[in-house]
PDB file of N, CA and C in Angstrom:
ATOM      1  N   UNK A   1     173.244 -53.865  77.723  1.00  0.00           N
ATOM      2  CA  UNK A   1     173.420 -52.961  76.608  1.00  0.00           C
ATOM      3  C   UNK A   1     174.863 -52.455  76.643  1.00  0.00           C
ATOM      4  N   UNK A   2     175.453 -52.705  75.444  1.00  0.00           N
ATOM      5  CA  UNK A   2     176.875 -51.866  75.412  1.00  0.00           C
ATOM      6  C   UNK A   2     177.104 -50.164  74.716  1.00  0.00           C
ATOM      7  N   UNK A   3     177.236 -49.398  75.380  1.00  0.00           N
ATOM      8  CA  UNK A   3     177.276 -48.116  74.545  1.00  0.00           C
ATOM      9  C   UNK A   3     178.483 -47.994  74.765  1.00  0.00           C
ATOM     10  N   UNK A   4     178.843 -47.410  73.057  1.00  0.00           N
ATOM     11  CA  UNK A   4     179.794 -46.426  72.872  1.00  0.00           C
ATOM     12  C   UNK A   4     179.873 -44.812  73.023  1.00  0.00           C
ATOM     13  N   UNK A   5     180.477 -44.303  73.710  1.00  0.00           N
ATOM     14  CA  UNK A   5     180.899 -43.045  73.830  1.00  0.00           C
ATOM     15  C   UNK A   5     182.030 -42.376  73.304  1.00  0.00           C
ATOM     16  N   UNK A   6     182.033 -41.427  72.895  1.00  0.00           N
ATOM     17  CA  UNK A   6     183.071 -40.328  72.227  1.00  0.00           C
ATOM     18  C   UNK A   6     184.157 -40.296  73.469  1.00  0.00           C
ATOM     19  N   UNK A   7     185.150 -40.086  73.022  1.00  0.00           N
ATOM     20  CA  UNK A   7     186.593 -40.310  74.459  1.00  0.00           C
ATOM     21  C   UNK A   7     186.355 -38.817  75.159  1.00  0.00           C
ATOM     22  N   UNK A   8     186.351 -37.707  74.809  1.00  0.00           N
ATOM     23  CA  UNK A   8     185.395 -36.519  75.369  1.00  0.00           C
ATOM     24  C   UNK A   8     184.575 -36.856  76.563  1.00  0.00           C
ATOM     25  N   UNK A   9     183.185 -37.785  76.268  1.00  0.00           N
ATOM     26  CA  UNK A   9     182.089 -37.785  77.052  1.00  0.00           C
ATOM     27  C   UNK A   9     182.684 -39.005  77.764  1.00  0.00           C
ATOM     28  N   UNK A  10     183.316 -39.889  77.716  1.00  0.00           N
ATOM     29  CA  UNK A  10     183.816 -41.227  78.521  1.00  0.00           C
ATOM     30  C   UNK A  10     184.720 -40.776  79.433  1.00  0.00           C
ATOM     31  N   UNK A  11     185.442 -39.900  79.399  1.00  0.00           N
ATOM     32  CA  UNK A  11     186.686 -39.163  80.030  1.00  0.00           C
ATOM     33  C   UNK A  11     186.145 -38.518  81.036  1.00  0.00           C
ATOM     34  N   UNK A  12     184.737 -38.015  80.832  1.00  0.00           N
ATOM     35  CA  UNK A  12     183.787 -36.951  81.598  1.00  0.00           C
ATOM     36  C   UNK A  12     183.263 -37.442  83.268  1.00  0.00           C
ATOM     37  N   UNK A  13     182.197 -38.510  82.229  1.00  0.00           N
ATOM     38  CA  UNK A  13     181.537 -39.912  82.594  1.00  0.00           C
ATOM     39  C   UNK A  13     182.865 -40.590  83.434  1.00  0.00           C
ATOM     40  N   UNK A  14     183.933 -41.153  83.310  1.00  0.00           N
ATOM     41  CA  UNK A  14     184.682 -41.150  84.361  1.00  0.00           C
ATOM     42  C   UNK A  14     185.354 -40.552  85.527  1.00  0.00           C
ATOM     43  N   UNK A  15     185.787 -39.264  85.090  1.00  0.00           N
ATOM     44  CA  UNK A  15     185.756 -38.314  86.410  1.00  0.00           C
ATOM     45  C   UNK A  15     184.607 -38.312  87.133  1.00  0.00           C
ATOM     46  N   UNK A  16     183.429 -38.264  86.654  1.00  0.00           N
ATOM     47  CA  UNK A  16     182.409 -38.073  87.777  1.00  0.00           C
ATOM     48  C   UNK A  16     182.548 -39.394  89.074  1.00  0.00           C
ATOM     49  N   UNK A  17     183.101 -40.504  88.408  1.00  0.00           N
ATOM     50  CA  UNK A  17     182.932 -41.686  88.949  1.00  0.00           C
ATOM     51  C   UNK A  17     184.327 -41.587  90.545  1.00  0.00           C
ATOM     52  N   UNK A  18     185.592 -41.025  89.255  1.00  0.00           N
ATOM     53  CA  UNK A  18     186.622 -40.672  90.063  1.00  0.00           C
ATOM     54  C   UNK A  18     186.393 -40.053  91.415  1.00  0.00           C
ATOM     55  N   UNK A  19     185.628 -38.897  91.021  1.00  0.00           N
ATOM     56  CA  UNK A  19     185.317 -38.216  91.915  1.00  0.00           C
ATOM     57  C   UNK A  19     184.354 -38.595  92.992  1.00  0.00           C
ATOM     58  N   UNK A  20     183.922 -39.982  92.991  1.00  0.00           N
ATOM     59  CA  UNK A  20     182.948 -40.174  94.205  1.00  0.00           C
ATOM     60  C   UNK A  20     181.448 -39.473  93.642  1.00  0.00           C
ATOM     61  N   UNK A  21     181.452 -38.955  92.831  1.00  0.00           N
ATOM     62  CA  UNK A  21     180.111 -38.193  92.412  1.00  0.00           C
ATOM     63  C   UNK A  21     179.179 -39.894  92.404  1.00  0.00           C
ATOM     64  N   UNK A  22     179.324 -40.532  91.164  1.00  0.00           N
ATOM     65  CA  UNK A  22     178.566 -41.908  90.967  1.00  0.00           C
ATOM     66  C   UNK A  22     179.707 -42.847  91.263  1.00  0.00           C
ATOM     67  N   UNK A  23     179.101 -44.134  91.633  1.00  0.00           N
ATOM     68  CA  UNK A  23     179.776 -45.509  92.083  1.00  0.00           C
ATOM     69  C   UNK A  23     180.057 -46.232  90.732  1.00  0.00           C
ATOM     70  N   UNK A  24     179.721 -45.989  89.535  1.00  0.00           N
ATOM     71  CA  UNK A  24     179.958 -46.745  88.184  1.00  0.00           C
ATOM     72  C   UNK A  24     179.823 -45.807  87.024  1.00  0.00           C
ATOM     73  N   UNK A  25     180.071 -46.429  85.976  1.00  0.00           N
ATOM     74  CA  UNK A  25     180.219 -45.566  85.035  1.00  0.00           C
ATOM     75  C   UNK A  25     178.262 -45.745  84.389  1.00  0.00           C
ATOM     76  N   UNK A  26     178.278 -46.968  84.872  1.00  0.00           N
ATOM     77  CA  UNK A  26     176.354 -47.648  84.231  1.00  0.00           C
ATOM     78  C   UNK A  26     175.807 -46.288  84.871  1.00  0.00           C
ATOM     79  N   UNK A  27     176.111 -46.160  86.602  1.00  0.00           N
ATOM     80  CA  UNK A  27     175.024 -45.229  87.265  1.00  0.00           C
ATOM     81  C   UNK A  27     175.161 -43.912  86.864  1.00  0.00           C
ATOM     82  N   UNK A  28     176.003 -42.783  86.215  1.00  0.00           N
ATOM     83  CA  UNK A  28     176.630 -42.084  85.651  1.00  0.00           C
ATOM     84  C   UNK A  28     175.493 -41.941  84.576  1.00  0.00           C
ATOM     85  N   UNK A  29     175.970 -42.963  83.692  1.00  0.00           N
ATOM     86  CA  UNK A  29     174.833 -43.014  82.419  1.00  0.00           C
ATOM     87  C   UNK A  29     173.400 -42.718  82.429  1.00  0.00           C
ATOM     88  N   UNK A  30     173.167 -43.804  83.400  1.00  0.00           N
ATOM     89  CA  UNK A  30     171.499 -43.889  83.467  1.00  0.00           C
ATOM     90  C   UNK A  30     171.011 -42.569  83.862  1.00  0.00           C
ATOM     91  N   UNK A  31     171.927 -41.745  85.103  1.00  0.00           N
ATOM     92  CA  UNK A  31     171.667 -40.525  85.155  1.00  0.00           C
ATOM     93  C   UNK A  31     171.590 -39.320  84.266  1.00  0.00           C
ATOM     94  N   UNK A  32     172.098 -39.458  83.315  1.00  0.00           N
ATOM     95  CA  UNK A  32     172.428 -38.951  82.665  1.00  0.00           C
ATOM     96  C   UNK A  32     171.445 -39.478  81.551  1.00  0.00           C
ATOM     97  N   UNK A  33     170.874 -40.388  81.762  1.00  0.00           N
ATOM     98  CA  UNK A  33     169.509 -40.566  80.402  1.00  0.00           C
ATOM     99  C   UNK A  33     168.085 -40.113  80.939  1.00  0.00           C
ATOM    100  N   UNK A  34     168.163 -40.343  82.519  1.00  0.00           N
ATOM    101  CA  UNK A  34     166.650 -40.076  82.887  1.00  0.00           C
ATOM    102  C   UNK A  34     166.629 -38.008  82.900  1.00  0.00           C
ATOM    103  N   UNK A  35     168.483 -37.118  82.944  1.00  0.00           N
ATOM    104  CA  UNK A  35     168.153 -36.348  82.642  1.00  0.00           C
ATOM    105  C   UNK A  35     167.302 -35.458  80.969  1.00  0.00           C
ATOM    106  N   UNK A  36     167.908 -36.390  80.283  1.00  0.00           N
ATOM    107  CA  UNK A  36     167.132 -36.483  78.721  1.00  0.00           C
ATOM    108  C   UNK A  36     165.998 -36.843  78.998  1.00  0.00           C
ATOM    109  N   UNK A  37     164.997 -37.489  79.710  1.00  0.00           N
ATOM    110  CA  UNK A  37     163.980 -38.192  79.667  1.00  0.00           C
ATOM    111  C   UNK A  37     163.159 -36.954  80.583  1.00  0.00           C
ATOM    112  N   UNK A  38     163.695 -36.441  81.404  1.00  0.00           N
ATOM    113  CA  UNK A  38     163.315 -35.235  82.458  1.00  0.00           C
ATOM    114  C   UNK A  38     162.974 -34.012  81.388  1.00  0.00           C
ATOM    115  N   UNK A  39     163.844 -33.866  80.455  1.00  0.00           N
ATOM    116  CA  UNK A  39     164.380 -32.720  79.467  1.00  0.00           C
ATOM    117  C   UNK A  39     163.217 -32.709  78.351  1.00  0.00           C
ATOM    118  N   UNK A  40     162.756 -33.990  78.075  1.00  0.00           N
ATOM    119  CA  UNK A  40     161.663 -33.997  77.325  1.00  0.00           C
ATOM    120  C   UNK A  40     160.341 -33.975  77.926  1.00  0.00           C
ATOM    121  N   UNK A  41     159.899 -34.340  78.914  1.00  0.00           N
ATOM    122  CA  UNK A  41     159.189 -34.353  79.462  1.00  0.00           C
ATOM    123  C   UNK A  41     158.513 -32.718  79.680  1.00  0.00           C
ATOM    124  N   UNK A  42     159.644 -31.994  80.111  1.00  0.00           N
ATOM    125  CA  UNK A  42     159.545 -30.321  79.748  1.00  0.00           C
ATOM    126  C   UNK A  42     159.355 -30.003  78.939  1.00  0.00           C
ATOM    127  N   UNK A  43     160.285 -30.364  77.639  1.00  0.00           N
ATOM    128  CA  UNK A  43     159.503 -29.875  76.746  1.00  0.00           C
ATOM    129  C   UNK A  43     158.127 -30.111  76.164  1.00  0.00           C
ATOM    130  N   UNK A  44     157.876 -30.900  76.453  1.00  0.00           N
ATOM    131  CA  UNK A  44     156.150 -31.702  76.095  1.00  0.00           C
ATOM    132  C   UNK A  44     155.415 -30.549  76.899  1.00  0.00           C
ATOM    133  N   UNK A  45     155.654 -30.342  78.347  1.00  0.00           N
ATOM    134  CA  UNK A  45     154.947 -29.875  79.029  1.00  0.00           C
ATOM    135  C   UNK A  45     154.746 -28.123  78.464  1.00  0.00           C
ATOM    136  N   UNK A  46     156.205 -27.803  78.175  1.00  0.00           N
ATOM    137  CA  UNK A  46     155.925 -26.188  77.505  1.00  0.00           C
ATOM    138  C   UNK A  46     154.917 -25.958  76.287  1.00  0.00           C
ATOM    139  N   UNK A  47     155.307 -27.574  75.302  1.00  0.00           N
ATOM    140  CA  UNK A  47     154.312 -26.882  74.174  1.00  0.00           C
ATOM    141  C   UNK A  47     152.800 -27.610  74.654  1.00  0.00           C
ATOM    142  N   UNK A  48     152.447 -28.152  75.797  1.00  0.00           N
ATOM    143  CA  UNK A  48     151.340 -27.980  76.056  1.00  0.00           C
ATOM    144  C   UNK A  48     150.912 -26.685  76.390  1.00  0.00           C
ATOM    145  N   UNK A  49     151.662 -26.316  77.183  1.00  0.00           N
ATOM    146  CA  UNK A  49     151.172 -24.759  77.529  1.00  0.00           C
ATOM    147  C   UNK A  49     151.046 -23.464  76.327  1.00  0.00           C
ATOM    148  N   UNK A  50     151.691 -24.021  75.453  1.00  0.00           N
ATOM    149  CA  UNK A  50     152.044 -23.207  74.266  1.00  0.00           C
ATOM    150  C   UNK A  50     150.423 -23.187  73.684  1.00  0.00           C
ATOM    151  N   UNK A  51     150.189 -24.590  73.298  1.00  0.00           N
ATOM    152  CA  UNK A  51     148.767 -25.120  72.775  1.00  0.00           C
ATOM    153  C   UNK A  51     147.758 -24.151  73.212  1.00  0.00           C
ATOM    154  N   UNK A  52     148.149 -24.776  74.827  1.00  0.00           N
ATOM    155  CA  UNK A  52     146.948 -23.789  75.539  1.00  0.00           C
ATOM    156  C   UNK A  52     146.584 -22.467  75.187  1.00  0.00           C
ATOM    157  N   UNK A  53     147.435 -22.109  75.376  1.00  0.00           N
ATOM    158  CA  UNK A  53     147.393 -20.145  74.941  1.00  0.00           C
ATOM    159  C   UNK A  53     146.978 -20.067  73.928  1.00  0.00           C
ATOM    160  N   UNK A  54     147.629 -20.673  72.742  1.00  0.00           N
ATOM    161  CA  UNK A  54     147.531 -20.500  71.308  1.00  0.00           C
ATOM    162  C   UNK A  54     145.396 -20.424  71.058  1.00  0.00           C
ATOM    163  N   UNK A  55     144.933 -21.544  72.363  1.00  0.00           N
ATOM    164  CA  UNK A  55     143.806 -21.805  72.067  1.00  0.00           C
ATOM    165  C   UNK A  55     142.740 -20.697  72.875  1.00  0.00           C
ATOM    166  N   UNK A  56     143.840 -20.215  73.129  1.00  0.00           N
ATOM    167  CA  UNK A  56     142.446 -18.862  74.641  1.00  0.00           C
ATOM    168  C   UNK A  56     142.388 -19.590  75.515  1.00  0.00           C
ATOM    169  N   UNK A  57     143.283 -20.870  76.416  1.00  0.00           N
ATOM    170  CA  UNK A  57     142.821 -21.129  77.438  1.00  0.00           C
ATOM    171  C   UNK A  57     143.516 -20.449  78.441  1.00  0.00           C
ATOM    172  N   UNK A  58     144.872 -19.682  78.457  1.00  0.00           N
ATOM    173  CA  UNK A  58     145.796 -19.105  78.882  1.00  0.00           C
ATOM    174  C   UNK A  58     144.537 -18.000  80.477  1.00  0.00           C
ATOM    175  N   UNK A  59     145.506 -17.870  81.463  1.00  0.00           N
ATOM    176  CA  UNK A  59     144.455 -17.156  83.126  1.00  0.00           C
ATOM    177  C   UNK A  59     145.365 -15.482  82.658  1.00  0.00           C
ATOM    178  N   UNK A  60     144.963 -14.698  82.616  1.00  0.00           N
ATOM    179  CA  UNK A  60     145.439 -13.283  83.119  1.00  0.00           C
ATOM    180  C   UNK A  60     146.459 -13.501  84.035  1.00  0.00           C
ATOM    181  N   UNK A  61     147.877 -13.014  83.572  1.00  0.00           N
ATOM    182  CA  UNK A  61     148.518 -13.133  84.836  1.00  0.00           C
ATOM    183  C   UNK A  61     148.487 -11.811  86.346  1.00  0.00           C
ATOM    184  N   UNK A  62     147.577 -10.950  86.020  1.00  0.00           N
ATOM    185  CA  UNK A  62     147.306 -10.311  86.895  1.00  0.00           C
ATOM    186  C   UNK A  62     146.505 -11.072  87.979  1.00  0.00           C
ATOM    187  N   UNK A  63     145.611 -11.256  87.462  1.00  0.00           N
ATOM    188  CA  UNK A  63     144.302 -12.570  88.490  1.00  0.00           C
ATOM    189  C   UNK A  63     145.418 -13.689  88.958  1.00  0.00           C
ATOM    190  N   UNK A  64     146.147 -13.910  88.395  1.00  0.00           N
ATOM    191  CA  UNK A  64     147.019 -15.261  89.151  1.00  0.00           C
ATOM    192  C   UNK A  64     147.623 -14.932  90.536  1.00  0.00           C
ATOM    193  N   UNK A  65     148.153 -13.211  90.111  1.00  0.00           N
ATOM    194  CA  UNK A  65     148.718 -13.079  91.152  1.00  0.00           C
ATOM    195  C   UNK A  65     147.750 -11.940  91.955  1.00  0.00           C
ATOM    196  N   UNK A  66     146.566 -11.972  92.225  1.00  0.00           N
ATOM    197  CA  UNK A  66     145.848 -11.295  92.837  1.00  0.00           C
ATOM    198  C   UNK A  66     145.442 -12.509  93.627  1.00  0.00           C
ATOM    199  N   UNK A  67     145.003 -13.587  93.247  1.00  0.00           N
ATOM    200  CA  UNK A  67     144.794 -15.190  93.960  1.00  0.00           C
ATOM    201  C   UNK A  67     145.459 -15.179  94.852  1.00  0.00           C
ATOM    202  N   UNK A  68     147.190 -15.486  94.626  1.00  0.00           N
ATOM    203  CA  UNK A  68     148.080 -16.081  95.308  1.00  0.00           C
ATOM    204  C   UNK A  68     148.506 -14.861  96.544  1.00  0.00           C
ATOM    205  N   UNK A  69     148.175 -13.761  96.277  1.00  0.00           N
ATOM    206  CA  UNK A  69     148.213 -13.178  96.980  1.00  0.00           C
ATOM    207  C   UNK A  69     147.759 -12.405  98.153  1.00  0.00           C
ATOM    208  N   UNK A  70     145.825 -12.564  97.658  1.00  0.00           N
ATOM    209  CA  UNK A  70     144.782 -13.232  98.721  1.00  0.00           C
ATOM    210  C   UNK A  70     144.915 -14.479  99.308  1.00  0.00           C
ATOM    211  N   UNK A  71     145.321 -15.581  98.904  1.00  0.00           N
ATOM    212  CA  UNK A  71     145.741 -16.520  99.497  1.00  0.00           C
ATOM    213  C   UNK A  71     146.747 -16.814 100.781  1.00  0.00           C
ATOM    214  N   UNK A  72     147.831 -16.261 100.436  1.00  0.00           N
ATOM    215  CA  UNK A  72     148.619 -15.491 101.042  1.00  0.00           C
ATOM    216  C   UNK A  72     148.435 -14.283 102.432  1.00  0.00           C
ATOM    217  N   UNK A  73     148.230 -14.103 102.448  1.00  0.00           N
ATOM    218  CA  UNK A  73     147.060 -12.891 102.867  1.00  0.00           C
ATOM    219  C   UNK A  73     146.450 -13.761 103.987  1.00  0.00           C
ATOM    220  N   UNK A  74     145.576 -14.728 103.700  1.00  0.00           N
ATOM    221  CA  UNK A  74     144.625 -15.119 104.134  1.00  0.00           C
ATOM    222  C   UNK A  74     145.154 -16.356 104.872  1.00  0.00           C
ATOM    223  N   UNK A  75     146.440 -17.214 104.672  1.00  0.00           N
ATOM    224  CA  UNK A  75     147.392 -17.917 105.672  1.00  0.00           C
ATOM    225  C   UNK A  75     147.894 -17.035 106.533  1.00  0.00           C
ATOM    226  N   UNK A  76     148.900 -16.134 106.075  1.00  0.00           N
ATOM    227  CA  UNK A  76     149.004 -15.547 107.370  1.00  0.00           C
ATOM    228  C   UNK A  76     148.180 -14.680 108.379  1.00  0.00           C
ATOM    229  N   UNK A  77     147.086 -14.564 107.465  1.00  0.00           N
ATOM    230  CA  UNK A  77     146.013 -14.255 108.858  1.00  0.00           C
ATOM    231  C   UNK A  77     145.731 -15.373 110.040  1.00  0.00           C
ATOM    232  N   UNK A  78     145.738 -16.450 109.366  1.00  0.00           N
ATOM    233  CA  UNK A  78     145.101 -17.516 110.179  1.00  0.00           C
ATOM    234  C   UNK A  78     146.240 -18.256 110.832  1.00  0.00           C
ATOM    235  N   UNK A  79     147.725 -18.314 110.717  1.00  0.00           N
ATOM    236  CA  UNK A  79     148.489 -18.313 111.149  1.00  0.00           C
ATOM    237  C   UNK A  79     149.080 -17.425 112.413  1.00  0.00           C
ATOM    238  N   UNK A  80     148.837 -15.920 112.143  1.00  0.00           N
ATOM    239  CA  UNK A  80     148.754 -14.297 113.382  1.00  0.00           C
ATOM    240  C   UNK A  80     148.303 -15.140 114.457  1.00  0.00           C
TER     241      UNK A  80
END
């Protein structure tokens, strides 16, 4: 695949390379796509959670942290 880049983002994309950060300008890229691919993935995941709530499935965040904190609690007992 050949991409074009704006002299801005190619200029960028090469310092990183300059710099020893990535070994190519390809590995640079790809990093730089699986962060878009990471980026959506979040967002999918927020408006699931969004859904959720929207639907009443949403936990009290008091009880969440009354859990984690019996939980808690209850490692370092067994840890003492």
């Amino acid at each position: 695949m050949n991409v074009q880049l704006p002299n801005d983002a190619m200029q960028f994309v090469e310092g990183l390379v300059a710099s020893g950060e990535y070994e190519s300008t390809d590995e640079a890229v790809a990093d730089g796509v699986r962060l878009l691919m990471s980026r959506q993935r979040l967002r999918a995941d927020i408006q699931k959670g969004i859904d959720e709530l929207d639907a009443g499935l949403g936990v009290d965040g008091e009880e969440v942290f009354a859990e984690l904190r019996a939980r808690a609690k209850a490692a370092v007992e067994k840890a003492g």
